[in-house]
N, C-alpha and C. Protein backbone atom coordinates (compact mmCIF):
# COMPACT_ATOMS: atom_id res chain seq x y z
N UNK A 1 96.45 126.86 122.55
CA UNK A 1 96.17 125.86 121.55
C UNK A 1 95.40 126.50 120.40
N UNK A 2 95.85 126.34 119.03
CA UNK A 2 95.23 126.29 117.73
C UNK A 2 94.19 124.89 117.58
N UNK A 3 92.92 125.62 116.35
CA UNK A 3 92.39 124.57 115.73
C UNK A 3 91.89 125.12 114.61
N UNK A 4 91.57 124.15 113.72
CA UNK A 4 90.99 124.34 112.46
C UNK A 4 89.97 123.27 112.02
N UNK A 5 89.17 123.50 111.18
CA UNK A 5 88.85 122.68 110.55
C UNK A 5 88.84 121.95 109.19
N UNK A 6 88.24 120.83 108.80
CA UNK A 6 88.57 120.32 107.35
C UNK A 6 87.43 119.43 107.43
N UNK A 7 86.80 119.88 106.29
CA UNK A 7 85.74 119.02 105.07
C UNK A 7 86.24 117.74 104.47
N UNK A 8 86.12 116.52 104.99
CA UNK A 8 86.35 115.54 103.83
C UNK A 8 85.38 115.49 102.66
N UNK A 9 85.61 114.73 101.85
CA UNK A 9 84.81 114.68 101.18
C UNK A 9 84.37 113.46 100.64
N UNK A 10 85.28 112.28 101.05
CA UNK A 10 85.02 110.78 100.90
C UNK A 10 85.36 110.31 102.20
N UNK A 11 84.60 108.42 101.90
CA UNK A 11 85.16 107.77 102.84
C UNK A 11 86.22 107.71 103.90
N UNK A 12 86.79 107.70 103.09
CA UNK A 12 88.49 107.95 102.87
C UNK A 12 89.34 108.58 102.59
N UNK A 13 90.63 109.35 102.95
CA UNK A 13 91.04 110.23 101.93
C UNK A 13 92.49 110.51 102.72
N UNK A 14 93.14 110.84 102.16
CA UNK A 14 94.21 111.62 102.77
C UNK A 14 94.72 113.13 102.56
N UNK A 15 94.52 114.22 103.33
CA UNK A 15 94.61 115.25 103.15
C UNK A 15 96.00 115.96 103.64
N UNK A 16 96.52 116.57 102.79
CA UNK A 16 97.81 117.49 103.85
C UNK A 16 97.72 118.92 104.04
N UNK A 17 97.84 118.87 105.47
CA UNK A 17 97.72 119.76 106.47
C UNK A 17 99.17 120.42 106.49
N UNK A 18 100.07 119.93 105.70
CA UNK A 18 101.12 121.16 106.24
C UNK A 18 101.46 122.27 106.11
N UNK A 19 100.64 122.84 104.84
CA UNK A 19 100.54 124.58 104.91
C UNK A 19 99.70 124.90 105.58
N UNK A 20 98.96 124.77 106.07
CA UNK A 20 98.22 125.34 107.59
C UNK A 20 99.15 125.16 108.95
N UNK A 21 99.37 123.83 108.94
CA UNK A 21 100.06 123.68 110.40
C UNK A 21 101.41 124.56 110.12
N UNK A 22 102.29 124.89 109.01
CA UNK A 22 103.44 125.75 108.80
C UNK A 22 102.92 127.21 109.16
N UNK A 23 101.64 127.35 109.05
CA UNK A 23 101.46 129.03 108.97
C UNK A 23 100.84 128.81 110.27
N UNK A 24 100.43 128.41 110.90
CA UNK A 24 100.25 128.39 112.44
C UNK A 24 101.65 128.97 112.68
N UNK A 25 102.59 127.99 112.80
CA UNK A 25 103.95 128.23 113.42
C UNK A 25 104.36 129.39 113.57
N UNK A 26 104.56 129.83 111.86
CA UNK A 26 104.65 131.41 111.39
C UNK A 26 104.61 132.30 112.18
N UNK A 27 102.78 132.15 112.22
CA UNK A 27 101.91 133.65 112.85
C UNK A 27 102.61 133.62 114.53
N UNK A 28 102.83 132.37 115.04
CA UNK A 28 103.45 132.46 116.53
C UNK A 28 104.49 132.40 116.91
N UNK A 29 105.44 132.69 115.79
CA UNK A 29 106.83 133.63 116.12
C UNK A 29 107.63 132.47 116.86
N UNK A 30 107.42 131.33 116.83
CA UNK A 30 108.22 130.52 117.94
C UNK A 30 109.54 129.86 116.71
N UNK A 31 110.26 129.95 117.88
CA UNK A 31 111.89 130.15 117.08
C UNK A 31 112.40 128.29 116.86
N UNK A 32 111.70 127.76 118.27
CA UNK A 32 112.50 126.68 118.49
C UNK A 32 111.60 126.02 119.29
N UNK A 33 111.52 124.94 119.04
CA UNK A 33 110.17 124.28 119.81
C UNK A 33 109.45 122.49 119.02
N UNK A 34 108.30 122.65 119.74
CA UNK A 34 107.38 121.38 118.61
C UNK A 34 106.64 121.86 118.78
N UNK A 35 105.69 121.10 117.66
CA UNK A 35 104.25 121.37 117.90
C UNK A 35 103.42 119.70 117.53
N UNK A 36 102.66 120.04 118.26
CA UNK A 36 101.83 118.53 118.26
C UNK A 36 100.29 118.91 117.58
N UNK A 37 100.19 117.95 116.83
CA UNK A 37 98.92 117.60 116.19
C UNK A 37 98.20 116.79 116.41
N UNK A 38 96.62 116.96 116.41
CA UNK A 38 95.88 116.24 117.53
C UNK A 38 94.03 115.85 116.89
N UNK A 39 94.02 115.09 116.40
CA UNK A 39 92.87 114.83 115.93
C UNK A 39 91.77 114.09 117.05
N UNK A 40 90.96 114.99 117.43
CA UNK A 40 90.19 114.44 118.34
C UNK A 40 88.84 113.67 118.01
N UNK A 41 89.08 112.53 117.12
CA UNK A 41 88.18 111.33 116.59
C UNK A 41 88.96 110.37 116.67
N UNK A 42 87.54 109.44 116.72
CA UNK A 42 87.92 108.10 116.89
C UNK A 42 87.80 107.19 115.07
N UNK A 43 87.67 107.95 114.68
CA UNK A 43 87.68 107.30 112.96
C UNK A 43 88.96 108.02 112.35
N UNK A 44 89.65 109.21 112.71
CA UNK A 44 90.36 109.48 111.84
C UNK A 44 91.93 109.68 112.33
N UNK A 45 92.85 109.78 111.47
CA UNK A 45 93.91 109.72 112.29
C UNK A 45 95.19 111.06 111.72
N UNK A 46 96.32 111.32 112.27
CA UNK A 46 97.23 112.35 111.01
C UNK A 46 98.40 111.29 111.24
N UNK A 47 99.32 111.34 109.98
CA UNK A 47 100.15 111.16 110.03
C UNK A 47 101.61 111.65 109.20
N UNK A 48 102.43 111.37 109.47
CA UNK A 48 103.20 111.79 108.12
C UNK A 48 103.73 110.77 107.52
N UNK A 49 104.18 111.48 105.66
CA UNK A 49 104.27 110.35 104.84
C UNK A 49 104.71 111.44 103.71
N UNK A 50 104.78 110.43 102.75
CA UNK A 50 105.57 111.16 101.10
C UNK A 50 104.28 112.19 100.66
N UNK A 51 104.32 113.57 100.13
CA UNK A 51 103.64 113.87 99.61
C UNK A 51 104.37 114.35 98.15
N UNK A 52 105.31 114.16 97.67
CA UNK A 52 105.86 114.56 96.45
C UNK A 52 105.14 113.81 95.55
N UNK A 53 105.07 112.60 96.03
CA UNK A 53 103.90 111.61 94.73
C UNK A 53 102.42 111.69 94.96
N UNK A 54 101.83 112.22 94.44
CA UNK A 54 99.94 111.86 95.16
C UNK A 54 99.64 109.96 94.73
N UNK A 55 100.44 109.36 94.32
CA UNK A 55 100.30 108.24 94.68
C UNK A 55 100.71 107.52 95.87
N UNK A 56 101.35 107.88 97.00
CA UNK A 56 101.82 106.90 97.69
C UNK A 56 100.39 107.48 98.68
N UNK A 57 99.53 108.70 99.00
CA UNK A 57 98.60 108.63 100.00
C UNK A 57 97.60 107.65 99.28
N UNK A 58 97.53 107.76 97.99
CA UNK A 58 96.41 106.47 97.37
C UNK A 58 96.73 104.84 97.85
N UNK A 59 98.46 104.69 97.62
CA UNK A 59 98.69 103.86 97.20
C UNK A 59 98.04 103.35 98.56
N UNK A 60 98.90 103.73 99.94
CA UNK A 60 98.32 103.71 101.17
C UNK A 60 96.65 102.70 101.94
N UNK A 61 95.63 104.06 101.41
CA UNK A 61 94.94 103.92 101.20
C UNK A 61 93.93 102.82 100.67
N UNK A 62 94.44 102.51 99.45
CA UNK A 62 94.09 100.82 98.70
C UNK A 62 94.90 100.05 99.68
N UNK A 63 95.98 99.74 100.71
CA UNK A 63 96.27 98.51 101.22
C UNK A 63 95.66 98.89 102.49
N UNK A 64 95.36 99.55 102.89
CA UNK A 64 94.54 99.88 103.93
C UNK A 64 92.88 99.09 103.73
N UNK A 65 92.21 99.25 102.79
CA UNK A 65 90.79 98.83 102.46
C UNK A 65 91.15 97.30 102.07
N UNK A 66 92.64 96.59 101.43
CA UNK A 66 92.95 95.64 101.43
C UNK A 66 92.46 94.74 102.78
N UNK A 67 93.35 95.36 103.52
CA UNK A 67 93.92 94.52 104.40
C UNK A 67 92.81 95.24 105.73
N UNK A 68 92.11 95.46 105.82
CA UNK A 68 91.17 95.86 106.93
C UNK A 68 89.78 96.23 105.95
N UNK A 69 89.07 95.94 104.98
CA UNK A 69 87.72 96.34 104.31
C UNK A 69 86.69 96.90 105.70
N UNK A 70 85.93 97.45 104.94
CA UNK A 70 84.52 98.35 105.28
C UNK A 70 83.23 96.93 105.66
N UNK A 71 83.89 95.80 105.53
CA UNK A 71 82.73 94.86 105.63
C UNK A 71 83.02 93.82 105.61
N UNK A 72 83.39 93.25 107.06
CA UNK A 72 83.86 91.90 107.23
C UNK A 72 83.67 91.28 108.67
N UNK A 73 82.27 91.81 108.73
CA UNK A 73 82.11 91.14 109.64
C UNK A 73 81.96 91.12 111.15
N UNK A 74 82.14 92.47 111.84
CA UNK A 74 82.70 93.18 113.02
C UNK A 74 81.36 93.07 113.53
N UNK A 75 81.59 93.23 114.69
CA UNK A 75 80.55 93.40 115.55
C UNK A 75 80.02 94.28 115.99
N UNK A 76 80.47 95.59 116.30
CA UNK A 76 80.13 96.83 116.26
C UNK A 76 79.26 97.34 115.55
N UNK A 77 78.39 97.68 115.90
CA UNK A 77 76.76 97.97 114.69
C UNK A 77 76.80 99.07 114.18
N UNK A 78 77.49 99.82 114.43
CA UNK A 78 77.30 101.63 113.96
C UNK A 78 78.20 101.44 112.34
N UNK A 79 78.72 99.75 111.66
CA UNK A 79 79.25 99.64 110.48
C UNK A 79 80.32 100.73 110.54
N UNK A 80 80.75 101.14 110.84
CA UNK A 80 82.80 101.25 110.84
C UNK A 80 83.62 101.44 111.33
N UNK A 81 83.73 99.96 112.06
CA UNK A 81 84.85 99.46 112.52
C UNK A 81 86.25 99.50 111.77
N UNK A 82 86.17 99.30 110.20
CA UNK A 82 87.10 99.43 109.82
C UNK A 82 87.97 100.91 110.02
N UNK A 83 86.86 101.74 110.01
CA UNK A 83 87.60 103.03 110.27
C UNK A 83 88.29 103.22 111.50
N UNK A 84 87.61 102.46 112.80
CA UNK A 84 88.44 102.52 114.25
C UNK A 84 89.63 102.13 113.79
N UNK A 85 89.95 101.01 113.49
CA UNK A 85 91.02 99.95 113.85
C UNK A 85 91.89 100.90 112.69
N UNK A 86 91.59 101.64 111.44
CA UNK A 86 92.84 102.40 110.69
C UNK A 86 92.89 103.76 111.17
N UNK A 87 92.29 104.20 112.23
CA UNK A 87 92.11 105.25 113.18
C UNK A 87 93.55 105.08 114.00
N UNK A 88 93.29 104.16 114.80
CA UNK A 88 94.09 102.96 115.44
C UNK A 88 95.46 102.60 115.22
N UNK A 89 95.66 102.17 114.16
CA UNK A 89 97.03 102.19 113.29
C UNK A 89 97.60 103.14 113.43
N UNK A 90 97.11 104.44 112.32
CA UNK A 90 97.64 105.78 112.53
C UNK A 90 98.36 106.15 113.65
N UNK A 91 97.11 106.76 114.56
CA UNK A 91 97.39 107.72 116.12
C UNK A 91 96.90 108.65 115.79
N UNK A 92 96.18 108.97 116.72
CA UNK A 92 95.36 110.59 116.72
C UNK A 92 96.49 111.31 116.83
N UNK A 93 97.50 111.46 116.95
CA UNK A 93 98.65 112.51 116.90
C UNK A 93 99.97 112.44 116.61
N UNK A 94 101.13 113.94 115.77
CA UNK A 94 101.95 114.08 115.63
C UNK A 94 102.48 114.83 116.48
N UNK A 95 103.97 114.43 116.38
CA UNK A 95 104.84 115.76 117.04
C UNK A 95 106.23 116.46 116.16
N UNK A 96 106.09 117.46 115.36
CA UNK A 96 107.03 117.72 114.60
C UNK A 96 107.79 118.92 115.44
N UNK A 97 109.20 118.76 115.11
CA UNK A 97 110.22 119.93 116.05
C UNK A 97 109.80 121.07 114.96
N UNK A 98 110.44 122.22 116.06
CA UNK A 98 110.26 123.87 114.78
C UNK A 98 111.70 124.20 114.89
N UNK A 99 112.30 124.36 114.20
CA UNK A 99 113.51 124.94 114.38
C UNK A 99 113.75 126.03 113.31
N UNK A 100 113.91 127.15 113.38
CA UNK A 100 114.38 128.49 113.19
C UNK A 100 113.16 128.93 112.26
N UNK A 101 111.83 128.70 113.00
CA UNK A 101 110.79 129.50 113.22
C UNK A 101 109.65 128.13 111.93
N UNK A 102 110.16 127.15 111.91
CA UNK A 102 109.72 126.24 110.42
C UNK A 102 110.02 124.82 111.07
N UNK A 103 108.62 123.77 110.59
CA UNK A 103 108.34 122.68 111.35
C UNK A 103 109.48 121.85 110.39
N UNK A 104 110.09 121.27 111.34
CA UNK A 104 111.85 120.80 110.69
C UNK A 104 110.59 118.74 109.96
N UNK A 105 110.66 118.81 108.66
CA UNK A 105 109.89 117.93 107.98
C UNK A 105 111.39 117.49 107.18
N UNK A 106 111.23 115.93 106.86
CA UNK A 106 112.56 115.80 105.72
C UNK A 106 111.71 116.11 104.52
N UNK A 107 113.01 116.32 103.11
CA UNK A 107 112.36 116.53 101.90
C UNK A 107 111.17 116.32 101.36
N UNK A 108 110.93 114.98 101.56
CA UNK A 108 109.34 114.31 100.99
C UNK A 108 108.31 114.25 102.12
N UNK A 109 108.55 114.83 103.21
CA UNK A 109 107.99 114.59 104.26
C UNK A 109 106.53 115.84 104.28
N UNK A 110 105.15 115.33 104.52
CA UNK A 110 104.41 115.96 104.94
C UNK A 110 103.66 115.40 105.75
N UNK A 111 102.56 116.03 106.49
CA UNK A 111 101.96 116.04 107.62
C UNK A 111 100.16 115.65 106.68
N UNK A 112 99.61 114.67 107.13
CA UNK A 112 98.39 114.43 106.43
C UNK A 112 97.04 113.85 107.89
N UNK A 113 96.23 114.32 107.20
CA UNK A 113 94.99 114.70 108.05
C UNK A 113 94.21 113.07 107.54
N UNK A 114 94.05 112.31 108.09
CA UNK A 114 93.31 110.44 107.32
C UNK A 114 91.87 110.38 107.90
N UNK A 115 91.47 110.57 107.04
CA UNK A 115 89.91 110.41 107.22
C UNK A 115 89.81 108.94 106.50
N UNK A 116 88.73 108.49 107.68
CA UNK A 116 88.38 106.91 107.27
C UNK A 116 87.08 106.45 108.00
N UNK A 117 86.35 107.44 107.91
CA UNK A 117 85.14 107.47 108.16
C UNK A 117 84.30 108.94 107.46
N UNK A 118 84.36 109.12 106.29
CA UNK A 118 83.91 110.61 106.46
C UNK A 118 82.35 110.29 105.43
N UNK A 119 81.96 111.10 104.60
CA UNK A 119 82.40 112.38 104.62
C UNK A 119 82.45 113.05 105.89
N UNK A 120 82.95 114.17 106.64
CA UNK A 120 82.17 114.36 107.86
C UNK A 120 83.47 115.97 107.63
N UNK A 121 82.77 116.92 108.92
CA UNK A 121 83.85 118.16 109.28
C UNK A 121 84.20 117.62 110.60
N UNK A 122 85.63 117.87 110.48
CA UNK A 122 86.31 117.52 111.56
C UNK A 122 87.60 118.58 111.89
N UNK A 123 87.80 118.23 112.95
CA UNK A 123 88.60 119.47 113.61
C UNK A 123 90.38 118.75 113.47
N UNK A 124 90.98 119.63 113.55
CA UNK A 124 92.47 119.59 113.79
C UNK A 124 92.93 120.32 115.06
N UNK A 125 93.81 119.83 116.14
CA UNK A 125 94.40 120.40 116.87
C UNK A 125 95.60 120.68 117.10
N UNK A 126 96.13 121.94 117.20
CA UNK A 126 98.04 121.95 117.07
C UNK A 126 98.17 123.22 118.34
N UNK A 127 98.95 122.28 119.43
CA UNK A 127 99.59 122.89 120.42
C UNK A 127 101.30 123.44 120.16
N UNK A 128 101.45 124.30 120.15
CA UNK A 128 102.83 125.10 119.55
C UNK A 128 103.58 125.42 121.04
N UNK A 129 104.59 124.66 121.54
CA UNK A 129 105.66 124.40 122.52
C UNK A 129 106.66 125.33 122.37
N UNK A 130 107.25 126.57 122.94
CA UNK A 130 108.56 126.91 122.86
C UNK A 130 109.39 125.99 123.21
N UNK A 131 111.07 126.56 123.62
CA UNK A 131 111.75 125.77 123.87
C UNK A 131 112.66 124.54 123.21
């Protein structure tokens, strides 16, 4: 198993991880396989989504704080809950195939790291599968 880390730097944010998780692949020579991505928090989540526009991780983002806000009420005292429950949504994890040595993504497709509790450093995990 690989890990890395990443600095948020807001609340919120959406980051992409797929030139790291691509050069993982790289350096481990694996021809044919998956690899899974693995965020081990309970506030943040990865997922994939459009990165050709840097508006659609915003756009995201704003219906996310829409439709789940930072302050409404929860019971949980440590104040962010909202971040569980879009933790929650997400999934602490991906699984993208590798095929001929490169994580098989469609055109607009990237791999993003969702912080929704930060600022904070948090880790990334990517298990690389032959086969």
């Amino acid at each position: 198993m690989r890990s890395f880390t990443i600095k948020t730097q807001s609340r919120c944010e959406m980051i992409d991880i797929t030139g790291r998780v691509a050069e993982m692949v790289r350096e481990s020579a694996i021809r044919e396989g998956s690899c899974r991505v693995f965020v081990p928090h309970t506030t943040a989540a990865v997922t994939i989504n459009e990165n050709a526009d840097p508006d659609v991780p915003r756009d995201l983002l704003a219906v996310l704080e829409r439709l789940i806000p930072f302050s409404n009420g929860y019971r949980h005292t440590e104040g962010n809950s909202a971040a569980h429950v879009k933790a929650s949504l997400f999934g602490p994890s991906q699984t993208v195939f590798i095929e001929e040595g490169r994580l098989v993504l469609g055109t607009w497709q990237s791999l993003f790291f969702c912080e929704f509790d930060g600022p904070r450093t948090r880790k990334v995990l990517v298990q690389l599968t032959a086969g």
